[in-house]
Protein backbone atom coordinates (compact mmCIF):
# COMPACT_ATOMS: atom_id res chain seq x y z
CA UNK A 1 105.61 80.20 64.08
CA UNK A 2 104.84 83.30 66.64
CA UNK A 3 101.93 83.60 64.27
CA UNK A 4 100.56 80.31 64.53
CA UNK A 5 100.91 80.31 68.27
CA UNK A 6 98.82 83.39 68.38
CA UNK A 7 95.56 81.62 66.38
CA UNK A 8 95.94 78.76 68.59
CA UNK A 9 95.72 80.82 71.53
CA UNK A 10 92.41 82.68 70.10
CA UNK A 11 91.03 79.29 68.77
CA UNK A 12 91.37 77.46 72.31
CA UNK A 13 89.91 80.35 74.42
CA UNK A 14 87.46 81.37 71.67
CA UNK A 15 85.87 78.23 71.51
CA UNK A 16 86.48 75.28 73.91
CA UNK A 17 86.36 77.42 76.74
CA UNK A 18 83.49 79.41 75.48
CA UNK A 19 84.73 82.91 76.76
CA UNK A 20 83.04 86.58 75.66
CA UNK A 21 86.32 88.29 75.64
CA UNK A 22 87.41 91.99 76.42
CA UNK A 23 88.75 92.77 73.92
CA UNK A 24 89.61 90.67 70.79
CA UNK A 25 92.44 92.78 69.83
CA UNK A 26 94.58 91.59 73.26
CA UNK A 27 94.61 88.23 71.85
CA UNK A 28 95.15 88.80 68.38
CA UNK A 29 98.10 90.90 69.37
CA UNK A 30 99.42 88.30 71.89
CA UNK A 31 102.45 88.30 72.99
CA UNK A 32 103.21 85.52 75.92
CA UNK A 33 105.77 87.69 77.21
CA UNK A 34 104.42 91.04 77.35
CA UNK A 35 100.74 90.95 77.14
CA UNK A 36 98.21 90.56 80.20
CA UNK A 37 94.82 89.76 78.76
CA UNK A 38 91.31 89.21 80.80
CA UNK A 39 88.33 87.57 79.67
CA UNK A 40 84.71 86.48 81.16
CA UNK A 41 83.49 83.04 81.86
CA UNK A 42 79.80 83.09 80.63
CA UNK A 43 78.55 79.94 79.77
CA UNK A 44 79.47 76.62 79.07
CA UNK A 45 82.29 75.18 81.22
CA UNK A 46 82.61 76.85 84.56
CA UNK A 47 85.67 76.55 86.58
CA UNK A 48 87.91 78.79 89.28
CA UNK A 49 91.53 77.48 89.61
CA UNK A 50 94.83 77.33 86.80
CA UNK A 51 94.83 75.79 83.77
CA UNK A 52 98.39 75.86 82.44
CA UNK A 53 98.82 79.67 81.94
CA UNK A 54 95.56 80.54 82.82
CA UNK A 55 93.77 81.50 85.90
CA UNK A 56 90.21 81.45 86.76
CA UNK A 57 88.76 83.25 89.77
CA UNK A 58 85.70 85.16 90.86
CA UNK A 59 86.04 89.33 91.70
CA UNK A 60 83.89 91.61 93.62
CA UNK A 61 81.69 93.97 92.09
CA UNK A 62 80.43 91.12 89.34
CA UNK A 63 79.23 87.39 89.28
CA UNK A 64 81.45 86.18 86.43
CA UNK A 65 84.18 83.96 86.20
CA UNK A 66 87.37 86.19 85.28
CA UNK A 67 90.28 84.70 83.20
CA UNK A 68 93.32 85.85 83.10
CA UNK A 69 97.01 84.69 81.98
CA UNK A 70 99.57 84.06 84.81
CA UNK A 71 102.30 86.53 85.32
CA UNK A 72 105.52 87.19 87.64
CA UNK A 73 108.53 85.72 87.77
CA UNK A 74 109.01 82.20 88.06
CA UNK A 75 109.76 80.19 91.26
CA UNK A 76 113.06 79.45 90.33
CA UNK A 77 113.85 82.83 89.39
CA UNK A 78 112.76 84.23 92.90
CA UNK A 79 114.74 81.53 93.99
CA UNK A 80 118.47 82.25 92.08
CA UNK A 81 118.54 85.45 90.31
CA UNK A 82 120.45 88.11 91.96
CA UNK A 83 117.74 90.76 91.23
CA UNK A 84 115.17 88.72 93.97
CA UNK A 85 117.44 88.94 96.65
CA UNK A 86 115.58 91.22 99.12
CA UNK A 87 112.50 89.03 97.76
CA UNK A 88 114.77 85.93 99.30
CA UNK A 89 115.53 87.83 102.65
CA UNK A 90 111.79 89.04 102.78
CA UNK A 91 110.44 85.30 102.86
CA UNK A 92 112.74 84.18 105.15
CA UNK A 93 112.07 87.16 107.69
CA UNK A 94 108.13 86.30 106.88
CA UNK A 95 108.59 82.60 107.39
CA UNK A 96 110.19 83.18 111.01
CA UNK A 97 107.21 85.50 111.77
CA UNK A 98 104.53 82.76 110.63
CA UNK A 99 106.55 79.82 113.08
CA UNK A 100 106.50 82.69 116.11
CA UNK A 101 102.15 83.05 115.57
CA UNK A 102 101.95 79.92 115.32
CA UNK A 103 104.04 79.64 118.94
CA UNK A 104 102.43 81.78 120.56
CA UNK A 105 98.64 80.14 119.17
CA UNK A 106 99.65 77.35 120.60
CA UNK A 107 100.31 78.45 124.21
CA UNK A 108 96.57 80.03 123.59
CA UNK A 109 95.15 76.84 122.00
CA UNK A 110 92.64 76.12 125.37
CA UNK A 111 90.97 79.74 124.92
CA UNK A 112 91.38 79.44 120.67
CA UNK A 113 87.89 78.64 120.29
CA UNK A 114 86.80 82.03 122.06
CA UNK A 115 88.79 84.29 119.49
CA UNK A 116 86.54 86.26 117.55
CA UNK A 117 88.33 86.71 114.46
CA UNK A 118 91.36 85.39 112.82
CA UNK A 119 93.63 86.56 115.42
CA UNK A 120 96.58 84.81 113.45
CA UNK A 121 97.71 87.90 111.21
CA UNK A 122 97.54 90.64 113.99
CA UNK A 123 100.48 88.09 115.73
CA UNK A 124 102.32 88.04 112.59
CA UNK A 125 102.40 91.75 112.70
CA UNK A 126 103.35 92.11 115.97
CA UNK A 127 106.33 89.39 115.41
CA UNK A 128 107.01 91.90 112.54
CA UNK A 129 107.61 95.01 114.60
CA UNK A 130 109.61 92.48 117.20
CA UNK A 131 111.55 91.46 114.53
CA UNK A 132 112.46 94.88 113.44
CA UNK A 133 113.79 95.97 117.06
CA UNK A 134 116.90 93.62 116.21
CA UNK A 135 119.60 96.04 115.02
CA UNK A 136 122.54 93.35 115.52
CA UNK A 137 121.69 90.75 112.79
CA UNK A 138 122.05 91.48 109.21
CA UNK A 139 118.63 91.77 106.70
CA UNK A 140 117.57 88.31 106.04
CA UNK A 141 118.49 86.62 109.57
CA UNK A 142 116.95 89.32 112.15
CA UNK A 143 115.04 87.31 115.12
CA UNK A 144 112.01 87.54 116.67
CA UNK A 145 113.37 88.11 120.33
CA UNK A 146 109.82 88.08 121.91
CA UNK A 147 112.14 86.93 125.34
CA UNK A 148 113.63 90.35 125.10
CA UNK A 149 109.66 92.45 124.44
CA UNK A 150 107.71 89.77 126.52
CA UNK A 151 105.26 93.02 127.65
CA UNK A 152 104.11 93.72 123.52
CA UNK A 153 101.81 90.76 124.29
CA UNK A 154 100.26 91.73 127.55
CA UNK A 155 96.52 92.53 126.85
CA UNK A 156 96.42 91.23 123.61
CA UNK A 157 92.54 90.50 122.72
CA UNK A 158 91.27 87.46 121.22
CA UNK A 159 87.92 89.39 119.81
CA UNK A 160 87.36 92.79 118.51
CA UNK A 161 83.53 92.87 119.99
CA UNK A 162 82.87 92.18 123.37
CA UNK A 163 86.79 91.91 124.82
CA UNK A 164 87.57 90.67 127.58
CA UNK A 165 88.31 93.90 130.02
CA UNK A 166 84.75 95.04 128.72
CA UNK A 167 82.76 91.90 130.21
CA UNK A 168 84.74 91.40 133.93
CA UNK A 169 85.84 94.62 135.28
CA UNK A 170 87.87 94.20 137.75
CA UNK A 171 91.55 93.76 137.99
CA UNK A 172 93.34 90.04 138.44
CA UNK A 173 95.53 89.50 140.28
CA UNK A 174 98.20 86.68 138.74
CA UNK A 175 101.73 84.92 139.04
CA UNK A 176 103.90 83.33 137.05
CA UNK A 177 106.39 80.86 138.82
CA UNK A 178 109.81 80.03 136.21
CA UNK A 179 111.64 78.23 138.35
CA UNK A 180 108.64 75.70 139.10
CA UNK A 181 106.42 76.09 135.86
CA UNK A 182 103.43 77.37 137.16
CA UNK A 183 101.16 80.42 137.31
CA UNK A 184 97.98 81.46 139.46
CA UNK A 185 94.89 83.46 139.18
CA UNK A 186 92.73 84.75 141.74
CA UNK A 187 89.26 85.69 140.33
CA UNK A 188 87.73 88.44 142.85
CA UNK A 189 83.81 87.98 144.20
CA UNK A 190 82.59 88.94 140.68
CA UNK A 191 78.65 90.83 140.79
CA UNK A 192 76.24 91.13 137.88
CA UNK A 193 76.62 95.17 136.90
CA UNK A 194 79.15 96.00 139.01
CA UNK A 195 82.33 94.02 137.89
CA UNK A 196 80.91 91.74 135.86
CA UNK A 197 78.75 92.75 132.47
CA UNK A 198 77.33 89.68 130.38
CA UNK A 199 76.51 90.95 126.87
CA UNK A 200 75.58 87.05 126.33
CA UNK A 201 72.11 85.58 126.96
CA UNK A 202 73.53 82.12 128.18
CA UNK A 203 72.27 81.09 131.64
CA UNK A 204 75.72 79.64 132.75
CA UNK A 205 79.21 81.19 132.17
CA UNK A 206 82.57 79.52 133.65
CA UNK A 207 86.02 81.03 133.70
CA UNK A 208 89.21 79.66 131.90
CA UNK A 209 92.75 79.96 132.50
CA UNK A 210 95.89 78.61 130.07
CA UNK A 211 99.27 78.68 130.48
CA UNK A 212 101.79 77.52 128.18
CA UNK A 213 105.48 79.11 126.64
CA UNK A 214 107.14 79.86 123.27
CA UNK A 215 110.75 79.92 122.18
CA UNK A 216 112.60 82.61 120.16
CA UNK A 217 114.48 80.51 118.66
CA UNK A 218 112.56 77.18 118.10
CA UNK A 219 108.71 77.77 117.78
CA UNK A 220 107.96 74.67 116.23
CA UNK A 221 109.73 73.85 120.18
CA UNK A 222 106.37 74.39 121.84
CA UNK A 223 104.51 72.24 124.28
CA UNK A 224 100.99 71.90 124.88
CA UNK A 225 99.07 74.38 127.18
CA UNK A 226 97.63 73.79 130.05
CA UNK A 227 94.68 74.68 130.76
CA UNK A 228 92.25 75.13 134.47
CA UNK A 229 88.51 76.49 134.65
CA UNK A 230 86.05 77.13 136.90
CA UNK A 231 82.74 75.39 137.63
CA UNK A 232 79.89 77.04 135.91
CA UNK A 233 78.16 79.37 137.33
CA UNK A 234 74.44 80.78 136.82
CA UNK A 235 74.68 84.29 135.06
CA UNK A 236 72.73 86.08 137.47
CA UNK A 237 74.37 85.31 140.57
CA UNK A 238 77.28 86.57 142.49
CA UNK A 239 80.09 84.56 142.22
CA UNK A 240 82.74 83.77 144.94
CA UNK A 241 86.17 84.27 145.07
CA UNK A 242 88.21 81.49 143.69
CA UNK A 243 92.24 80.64 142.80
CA UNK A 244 92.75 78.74 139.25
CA UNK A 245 96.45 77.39 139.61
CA UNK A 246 98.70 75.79 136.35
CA UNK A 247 101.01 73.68 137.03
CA UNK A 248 102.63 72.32 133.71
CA UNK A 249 103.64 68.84 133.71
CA UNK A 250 107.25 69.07 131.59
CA UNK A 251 109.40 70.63 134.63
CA UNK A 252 113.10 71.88 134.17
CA UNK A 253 114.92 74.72 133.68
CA UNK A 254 113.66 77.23 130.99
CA UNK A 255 116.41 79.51 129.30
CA UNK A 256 115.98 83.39 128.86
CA UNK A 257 114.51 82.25 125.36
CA UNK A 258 111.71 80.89 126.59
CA UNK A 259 108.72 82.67 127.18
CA UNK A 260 105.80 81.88 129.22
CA UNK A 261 102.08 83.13 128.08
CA UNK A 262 99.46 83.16 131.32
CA UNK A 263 96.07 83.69 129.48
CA UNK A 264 92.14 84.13 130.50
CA UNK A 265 89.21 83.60 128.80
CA UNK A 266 85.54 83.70 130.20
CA UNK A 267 82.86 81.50 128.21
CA UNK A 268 79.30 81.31 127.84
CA UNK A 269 77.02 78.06 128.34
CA UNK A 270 73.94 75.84 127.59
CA UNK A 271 73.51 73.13 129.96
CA UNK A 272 72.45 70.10 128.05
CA UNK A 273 71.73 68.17 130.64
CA UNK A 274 72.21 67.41 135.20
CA UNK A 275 75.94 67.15 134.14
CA UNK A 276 77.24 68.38 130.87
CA UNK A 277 77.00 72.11 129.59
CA UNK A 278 77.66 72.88 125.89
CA UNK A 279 79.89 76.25 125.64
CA UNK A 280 78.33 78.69 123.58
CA UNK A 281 80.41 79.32 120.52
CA UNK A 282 81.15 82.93 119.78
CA UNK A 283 79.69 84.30 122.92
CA UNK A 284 82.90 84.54 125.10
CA UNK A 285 86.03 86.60 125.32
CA UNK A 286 89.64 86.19 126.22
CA UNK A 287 92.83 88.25 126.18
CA UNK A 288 96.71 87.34 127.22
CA UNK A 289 96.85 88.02 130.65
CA UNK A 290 100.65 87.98 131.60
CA UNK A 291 104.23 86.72 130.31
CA UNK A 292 106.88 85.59 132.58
């Protein structure tokens, strides 16, 4: 029988897939529970994806389609046998990191569009190393106690090039009110090449603000940020001293869980016309300015 299994599996890859393979031998010495083999996709039918055991995908350093027969342990497995237990505790401990990012993402969401990378994993991370700094719960239930290491995020940067301490120089001055759910900026007399440096082109720039919270222990619990900018303002001119002040609509008390993210962005712009100006994708910066 194991021998008829083994000619089926070389007729079906031989020929209705069309594949140049490795290394012949691999498949005529299959064995579906020990053997990895890998063949090339060269003509015929192209695909990337599974097919029942099988797994098609591209690979750097060639342009061929790669096959190759699915291995690991079974879902269910993972899920049940006592062997995959620090497997079970490590998904768990992951899954809580992936709900806190996605928190604290969405008390950024108004300045998202000015990140210049995926800023998504570095968050994880840092959710990671929170998550660590609980000694009190057991492996497999520690929290991410952000309320308790509000600080970490101070500063974090939304882009890698250009960030946001690199393009306005100056020091801003902030609050962040609890008790009434609010938070202020005040944005100094900013001047072209002294405390302000414009790596953008654009002719207009404008000034953004968000404010918006997270909660250790529910961050699917999140409300919508809230957001306040400036007008826009010709690149080339001085600008004036201004106040941006949040106020967010769902008032209340907030518990010691609950933490509040005061962030600033500053964005580039093409007016389009007397009354609208397009933002200029990719040409801004922004960074988490305070936590409260």
């Amino acid at each position: 029988m194991s021998h008829i299994l083994k000619e089926m599996a070389y007729i079906w890859l031989k020929y209705h897939l069309n594949l140049n393979l490795i290394c012949n031998t691999y498949i005529r010495s299959y064995n579906p529970l020990t053997t990895l083999f890998m063949a090339i996709l060269k003509d015929g039918l192209q695909f990337t994806g599974s097919v029942g055991h099988l797994t098609a995908y591209t690979m750097k350093g060639t342009d061929k389609i790669v096959v190759r027969r699915k291995s690991g342990p079974s879902k269910e497995k993972i899920k049940k046998a006592p062997n995959f237990a620090k497997t079970r505790e490590n998904n768990v401990e992951f899954g809580l990191c992936a709900q806190i990012a996605s928190g604290i993402r969405a008390a950024l969401w108004p300045l998202k569009h000015m990140a210049g990378y995926n800023f998504t994993p570095t968050l994880i991370a840092m959710a990671k190393h929170v998550q660590q700094l609980d000694t009190t719960s057991e492996r497999g239930k520690r929290k991410v106690l952000f309320s308790q290491h509000r600080h970490l995020l101070e500063g974090f940067n939304l882009n890698k090039i250009n960030q946001f301490n690199s393009v306005l120089r100056h020091p801003l001055a902030c609050s962040i009110d609890r008790t009434g759910v609010a938070a202020t900026v005040n944005i100094p007399q900013l001047v072209p090449g002294m405390n302000i440096f414009l790596p953008w082109q654009q002719p207009v720039y404008r000034i953004v603000a968000a404010f918006g919270f997270m909660c250790d222990d529910d961050a699917t619990a999140e409300g919508h940020a809230v957001s306040a900018a400036t007008d826009w303002h010709p690149s080339h001119q001085p600008f004036e001293r201004t106040t941006l002040s949040l106020d967010y609509a769902r008032k209340g008390r907030f518990g010691s869980d609950m933490t509040m993210i005061l962030s600033i962005g500053i964005e580039m712009g093409t007016p389009i016309s007397d009354h609208f100006v397009q933002p200029f994708k990719n040409h801004a910066a922004a960074k988490i300015l305070a936590t409260g």
